[in-house]
N, C-alpha and C. Protein backbone atom coordinates (compact mmCIF):
# COMPACT_ATOMS: atom_id res chain seq x y z
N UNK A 1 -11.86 41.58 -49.23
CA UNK A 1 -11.09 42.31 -48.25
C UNK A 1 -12.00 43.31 -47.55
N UNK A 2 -11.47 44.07 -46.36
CA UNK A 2 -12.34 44.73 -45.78
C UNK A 2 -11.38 45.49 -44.79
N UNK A 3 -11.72 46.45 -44.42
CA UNK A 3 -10.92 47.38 -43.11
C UNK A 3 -10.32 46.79 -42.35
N UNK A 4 -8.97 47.16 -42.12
CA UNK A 4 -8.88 46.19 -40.99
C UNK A 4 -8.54 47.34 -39.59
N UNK A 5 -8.81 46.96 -37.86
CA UNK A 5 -8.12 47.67 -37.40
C UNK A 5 -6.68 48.30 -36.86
N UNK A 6 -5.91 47.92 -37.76
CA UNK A 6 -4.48 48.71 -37.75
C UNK A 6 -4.18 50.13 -37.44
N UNK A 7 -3.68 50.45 -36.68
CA UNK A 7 -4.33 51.93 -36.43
C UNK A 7 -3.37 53.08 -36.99
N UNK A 8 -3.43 53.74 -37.77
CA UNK A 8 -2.58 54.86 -38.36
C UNK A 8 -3.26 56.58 -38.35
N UNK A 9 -3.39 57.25 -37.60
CA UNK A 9 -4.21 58.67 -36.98
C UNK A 9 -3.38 59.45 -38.98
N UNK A 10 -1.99 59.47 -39.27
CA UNK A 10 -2.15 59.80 -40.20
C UNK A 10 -2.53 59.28 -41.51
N UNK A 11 -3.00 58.19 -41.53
CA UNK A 11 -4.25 57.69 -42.44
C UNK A 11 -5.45 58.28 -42.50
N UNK A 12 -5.75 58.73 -41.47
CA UNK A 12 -7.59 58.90 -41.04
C UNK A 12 -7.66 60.28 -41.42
N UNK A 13 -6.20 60.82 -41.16
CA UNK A 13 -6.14 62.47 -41.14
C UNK A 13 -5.69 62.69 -43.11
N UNK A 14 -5.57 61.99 -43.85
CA UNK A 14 -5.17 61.94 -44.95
C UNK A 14 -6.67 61.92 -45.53
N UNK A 15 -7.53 60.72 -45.08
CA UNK A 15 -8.94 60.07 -45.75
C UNK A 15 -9.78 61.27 -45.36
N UNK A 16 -9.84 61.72 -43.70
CA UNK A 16 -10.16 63.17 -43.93
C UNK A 16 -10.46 64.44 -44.85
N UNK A 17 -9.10 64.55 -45.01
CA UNK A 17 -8.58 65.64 -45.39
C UNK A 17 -9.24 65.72 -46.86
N UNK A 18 -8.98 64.43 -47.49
CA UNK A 18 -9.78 63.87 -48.84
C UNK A 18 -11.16 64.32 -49.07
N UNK A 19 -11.89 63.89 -47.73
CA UNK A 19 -13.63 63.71 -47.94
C UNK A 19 -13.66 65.24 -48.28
N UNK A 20 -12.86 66.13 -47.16
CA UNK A 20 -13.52 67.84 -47.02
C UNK A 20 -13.10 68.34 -47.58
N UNK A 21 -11.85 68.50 -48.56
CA UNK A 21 -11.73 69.28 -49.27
C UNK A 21 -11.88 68.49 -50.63
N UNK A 22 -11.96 67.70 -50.91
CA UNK A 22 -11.84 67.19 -52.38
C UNK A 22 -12.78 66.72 -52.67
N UNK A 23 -14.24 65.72 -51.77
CA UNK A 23 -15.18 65.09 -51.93
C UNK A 23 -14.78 63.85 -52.73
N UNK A 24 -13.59 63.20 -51.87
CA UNK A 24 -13.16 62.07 -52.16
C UNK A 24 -13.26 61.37 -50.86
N UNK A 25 -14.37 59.73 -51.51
CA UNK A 25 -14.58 59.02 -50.63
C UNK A 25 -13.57 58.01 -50.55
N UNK A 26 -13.27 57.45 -49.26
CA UNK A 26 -12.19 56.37 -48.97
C UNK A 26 -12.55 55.44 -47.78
N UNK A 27 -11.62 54.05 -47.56
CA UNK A 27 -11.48 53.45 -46.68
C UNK A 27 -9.98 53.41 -46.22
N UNK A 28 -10.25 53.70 -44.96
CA UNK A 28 -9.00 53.83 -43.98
C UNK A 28 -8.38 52.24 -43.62
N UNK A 29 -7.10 51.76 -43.99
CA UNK A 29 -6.40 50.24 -43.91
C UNK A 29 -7.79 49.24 -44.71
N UNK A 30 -7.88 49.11 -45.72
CA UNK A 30 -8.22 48.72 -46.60
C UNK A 30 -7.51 46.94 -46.57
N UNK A 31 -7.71 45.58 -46.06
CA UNK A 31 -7.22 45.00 -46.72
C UNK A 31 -6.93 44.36 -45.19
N UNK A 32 -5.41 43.06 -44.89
CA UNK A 32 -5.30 42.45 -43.85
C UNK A 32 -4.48 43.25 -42.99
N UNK A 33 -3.73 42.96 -42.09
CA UNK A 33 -2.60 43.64 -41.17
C UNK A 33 -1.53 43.61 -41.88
N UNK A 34 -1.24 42.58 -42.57
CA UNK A 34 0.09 42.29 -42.96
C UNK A 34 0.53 43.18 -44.51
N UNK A 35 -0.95 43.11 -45.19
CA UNK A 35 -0.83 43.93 -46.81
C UNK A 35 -2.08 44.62 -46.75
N UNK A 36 -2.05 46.02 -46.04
CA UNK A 36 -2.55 46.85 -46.06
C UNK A 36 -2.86 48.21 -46.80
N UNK A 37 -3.68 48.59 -47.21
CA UNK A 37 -3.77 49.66 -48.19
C UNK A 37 -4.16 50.65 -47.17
N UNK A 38 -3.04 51.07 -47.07
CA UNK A 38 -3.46 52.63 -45.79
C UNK A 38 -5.08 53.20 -46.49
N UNK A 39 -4.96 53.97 -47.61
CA UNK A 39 -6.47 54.57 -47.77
C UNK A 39 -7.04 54.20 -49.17
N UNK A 40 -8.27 53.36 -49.40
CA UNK A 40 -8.35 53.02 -50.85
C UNK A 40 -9.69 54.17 -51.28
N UNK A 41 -9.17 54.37 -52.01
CA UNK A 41 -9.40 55.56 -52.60
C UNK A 41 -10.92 55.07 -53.67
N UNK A 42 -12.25 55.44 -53.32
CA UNK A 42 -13.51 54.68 -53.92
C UNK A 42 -13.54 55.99 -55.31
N UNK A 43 -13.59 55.01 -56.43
CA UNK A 43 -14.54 55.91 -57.75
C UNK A 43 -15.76 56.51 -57.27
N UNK A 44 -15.69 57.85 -58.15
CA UNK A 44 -17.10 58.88 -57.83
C UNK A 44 -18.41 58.15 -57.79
N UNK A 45 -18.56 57.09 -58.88
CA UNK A 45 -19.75 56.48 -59.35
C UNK A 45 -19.91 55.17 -59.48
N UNK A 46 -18.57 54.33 -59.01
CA UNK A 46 -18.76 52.43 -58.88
C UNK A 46 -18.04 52.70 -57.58
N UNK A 47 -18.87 52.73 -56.34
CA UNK A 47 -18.43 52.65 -55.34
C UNK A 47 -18.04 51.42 -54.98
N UNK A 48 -18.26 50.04 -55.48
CA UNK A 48 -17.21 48.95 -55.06
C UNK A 48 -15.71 49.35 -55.71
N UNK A 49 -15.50 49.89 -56.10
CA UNK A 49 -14.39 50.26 -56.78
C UNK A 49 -13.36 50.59 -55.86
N UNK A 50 -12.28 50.05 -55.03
CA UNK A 50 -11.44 50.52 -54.43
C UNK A 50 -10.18 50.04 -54.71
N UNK A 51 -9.71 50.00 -56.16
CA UNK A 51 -8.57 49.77 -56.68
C UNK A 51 -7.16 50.48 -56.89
N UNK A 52 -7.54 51.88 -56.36
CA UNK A 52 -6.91 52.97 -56.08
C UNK A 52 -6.53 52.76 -54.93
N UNK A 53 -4.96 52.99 -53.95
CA UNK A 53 -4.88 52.55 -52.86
C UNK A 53 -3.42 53.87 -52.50
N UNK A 54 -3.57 54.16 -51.45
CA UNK A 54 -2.26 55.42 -50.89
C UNK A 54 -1.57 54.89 -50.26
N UNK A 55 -0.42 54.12 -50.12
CA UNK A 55 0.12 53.86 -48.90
C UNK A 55 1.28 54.92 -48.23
N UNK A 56 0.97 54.61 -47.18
CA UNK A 56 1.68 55.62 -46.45
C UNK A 56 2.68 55.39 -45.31
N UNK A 57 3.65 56.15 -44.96
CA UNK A 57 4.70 55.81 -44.02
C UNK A 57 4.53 55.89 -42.87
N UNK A 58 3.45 54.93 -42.82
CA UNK A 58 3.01 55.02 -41.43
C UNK A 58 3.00 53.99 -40.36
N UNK A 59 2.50 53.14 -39.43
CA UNK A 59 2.58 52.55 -38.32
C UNK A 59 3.81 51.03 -38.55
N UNK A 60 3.67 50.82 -40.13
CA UNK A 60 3.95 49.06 -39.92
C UNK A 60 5.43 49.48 -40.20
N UNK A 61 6.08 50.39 -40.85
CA UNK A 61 7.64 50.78 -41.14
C UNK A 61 7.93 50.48 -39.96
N UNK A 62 8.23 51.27 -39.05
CA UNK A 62 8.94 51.01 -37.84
C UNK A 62 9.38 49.71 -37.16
N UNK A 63 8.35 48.52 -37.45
CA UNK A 63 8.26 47.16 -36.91
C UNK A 63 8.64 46.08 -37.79
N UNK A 64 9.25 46.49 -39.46
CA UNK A 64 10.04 46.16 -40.39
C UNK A 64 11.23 46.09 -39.99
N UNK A 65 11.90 44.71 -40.31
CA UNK A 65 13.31 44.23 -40.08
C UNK A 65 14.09 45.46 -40.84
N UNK A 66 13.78 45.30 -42.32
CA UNK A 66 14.20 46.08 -43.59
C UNK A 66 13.58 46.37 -44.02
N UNK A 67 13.25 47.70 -43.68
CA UNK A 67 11.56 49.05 -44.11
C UNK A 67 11.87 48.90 -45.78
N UNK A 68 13.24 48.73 -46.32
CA UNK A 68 12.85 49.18 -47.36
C UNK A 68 12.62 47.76 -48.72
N UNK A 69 13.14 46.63 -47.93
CA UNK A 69 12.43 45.36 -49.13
C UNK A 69 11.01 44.61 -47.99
N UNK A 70 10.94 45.37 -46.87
CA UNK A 70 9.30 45.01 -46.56
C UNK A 70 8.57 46.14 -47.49
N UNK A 71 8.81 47.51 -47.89
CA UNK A 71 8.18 48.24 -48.62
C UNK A 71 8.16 47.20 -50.47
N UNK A 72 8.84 46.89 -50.78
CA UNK A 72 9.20 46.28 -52.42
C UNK A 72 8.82 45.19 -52.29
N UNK A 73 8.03 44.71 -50.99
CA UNK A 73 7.51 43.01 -51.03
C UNK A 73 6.20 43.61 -51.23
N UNK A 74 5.88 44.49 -50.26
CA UNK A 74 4.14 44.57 -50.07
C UNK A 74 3.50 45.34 -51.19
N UNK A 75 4.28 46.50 -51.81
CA UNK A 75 3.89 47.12 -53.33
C UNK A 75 4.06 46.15 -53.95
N UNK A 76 4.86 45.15 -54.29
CA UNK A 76 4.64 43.88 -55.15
C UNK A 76 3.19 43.07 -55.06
N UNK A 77 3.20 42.52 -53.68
CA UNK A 77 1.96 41.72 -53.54
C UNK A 77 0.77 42.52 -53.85
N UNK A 78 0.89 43.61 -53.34
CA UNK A 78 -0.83 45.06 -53.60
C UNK A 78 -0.71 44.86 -55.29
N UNK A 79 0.32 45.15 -55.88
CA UNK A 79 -0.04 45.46 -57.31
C UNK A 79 -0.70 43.99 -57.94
N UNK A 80 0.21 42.70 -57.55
CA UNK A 80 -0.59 41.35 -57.84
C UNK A 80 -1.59 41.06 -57.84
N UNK A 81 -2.39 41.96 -56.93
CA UNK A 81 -4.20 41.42 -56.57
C UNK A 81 -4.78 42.99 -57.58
N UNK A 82 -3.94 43.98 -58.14
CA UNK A 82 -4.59 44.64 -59.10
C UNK A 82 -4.46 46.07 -58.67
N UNK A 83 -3.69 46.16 -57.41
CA UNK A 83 -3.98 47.39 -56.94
C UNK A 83 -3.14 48.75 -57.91
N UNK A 84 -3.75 50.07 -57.98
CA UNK A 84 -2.45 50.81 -58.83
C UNK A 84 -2.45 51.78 -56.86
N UNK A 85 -0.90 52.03 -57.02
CA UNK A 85 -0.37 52.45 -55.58
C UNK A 85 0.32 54.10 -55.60
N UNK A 86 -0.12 54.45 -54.88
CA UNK A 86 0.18 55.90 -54.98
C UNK A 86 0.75 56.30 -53.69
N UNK A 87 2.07 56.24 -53.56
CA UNK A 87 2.52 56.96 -52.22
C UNK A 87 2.10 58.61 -51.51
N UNK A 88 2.44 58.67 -50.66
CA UNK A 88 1.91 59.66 -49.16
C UNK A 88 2.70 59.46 -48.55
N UNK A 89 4.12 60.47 -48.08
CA UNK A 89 4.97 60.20 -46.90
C UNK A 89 4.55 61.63 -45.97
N UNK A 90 4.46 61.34 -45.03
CA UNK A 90 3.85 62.22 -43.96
C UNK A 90 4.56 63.75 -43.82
N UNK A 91 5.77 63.55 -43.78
CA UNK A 91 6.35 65.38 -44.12
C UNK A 91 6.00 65.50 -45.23
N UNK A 92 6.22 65.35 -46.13
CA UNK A 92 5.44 66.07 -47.53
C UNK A 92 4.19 66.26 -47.19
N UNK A 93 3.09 65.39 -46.36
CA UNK A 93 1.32 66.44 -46.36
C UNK A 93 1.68 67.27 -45.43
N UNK A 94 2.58 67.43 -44.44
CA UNK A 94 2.66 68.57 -43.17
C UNK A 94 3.23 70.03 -43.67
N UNK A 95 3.72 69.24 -44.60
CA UNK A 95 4.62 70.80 -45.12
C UNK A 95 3.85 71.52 -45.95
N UNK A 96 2.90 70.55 -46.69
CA UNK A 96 1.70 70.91 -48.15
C UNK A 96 0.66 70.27 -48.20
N UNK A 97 -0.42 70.28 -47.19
CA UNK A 97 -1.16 69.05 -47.26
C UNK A 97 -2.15 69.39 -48.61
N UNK A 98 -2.09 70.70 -49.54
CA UNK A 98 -2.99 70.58 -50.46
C UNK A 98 -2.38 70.33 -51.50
N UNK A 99 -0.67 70.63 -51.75
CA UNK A 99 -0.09 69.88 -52.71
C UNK A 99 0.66 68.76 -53.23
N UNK A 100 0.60 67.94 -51.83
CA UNK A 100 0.21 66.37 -51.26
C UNK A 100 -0.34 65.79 -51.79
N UNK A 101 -1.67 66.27 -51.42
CA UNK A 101 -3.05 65.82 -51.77
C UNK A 101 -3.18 65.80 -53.57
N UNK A 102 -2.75 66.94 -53.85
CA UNK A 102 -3.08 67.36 -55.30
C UNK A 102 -2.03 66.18 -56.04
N UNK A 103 -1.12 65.74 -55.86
CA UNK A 103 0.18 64.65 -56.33
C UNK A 103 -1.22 63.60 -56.09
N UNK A 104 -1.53 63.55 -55.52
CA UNK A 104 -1.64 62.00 -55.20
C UNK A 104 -3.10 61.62 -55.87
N UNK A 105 -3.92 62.70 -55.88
CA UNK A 105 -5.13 62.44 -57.01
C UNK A 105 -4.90 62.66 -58.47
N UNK A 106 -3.99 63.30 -58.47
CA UNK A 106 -3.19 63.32 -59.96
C UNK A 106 -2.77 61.99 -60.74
N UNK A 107 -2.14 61.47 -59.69
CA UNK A 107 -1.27 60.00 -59.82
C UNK A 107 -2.74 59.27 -60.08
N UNK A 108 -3.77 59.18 -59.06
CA UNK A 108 -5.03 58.29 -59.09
C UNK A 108 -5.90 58.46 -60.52
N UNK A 109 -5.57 59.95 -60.71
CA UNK A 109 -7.26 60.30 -61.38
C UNK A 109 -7.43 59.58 -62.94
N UNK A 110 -6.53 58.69 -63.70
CA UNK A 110 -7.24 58.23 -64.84
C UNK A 110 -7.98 57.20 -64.19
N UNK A 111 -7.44 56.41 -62.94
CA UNK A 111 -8.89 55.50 -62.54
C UNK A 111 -9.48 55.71 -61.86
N UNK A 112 -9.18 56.72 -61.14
CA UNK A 112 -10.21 57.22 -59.73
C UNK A 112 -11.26 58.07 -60.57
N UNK A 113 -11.36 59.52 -61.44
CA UNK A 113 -12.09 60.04 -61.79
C UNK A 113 -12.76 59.76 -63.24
N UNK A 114 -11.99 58.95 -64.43
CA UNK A 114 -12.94 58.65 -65.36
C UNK A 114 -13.52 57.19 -65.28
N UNK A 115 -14.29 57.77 -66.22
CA UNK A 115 -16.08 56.75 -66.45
C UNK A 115 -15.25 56.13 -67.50
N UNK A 116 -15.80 54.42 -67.54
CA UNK A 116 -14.92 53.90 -69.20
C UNK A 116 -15.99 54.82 -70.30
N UNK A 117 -15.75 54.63 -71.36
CA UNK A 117 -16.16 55.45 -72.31
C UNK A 117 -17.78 54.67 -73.20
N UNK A 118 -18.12 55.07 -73.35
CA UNK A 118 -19.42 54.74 -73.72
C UNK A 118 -19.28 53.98 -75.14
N UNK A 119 -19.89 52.77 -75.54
CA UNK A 119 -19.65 52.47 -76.70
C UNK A 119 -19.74 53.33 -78.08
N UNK A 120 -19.51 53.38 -79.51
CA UNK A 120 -20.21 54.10 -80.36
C UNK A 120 -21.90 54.11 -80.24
N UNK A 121 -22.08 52.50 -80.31
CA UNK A 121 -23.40 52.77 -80.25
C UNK A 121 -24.50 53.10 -79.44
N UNK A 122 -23.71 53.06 -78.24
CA UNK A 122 -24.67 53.64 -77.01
C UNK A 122 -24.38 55.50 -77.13
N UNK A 123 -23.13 55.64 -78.02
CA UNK A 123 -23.16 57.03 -78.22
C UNK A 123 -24.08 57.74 -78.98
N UNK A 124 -24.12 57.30 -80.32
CA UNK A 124 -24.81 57.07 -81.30
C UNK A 124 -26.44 57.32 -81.01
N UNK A 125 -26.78 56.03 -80.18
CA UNK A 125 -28.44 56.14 -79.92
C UNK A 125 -28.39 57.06 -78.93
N UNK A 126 -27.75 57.62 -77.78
CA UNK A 126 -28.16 59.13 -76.96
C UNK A 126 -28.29 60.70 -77.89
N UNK A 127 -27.64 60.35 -78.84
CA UNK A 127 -27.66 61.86 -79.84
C UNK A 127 -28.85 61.37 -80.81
N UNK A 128 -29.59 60.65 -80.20
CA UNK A 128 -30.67 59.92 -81.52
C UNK A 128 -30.93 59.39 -82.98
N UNK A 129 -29.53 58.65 -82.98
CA UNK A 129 -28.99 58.29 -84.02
C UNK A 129 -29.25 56.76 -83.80
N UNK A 130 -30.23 56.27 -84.83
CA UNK A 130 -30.58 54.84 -84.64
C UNK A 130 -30.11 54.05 -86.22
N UNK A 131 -29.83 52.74 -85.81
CA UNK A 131 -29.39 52.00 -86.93
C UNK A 131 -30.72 51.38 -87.80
């Protein structure tokens, strides 16, 4: 998958908002037109990593027959290919965009911010403990 151009200004202003205050890197529509990941949210240190994904109430609602089982089709299909999904509805960042923001890396951060854990024995031999 790859960016697509779908255009959502409060996507860009979300992925923004991310880089400068949080030093969280992202891609803006992540994915095709149809199953789009408004912003996928990249790990600190496996930057192919964009399994983290925000979607947001933004451009494709409006052009939904039924916004709300086109919303329960496309979180279905995103989670099928692996995605974990973290909503963003646009009055909630206008009203709080830092406690918005703060929900939504909260929701992300066991896969967005930790490292898997190091084996024993790779633990083991860094404290210089050899078998």
């Amino acid at each position: 998958m790859r960016p697509t151009d779908a255009g959502s200004a409060f996507a860009q202003a979300l992925a923004g908002h991310l880089a400068t205050q949080h030093r969280v890197s992202s891609e803006v529509h992540w994915g095709n037109d149809g199953f789009c990941v408004d912003v996928a949210l990249r790990h600190p240190t496996r930057p192919g990593d964009v399994t983290v994904g925000v979607l947001c109430d933004g451009t494709r609602y409006p052009k939904a027959a039924d916004r709300v089982e086109w919303d329960l089709f496309r979180t279905g299909v995103l989670e099928g290919q692996g995605w974990q999904l973290v909503r963003m509805w646009t009055p909630s960042f206008f009203r709080d965009p830092e406690g918005a923001t703060t929900q939504v890396l909260q929701a992300a951060g066991d896969k967005l911010m930790r490292e898997p854990s190091a084996s024993p024995q790779a633990a083991m031999s860094a404290r210089g403990v050899v078998h």
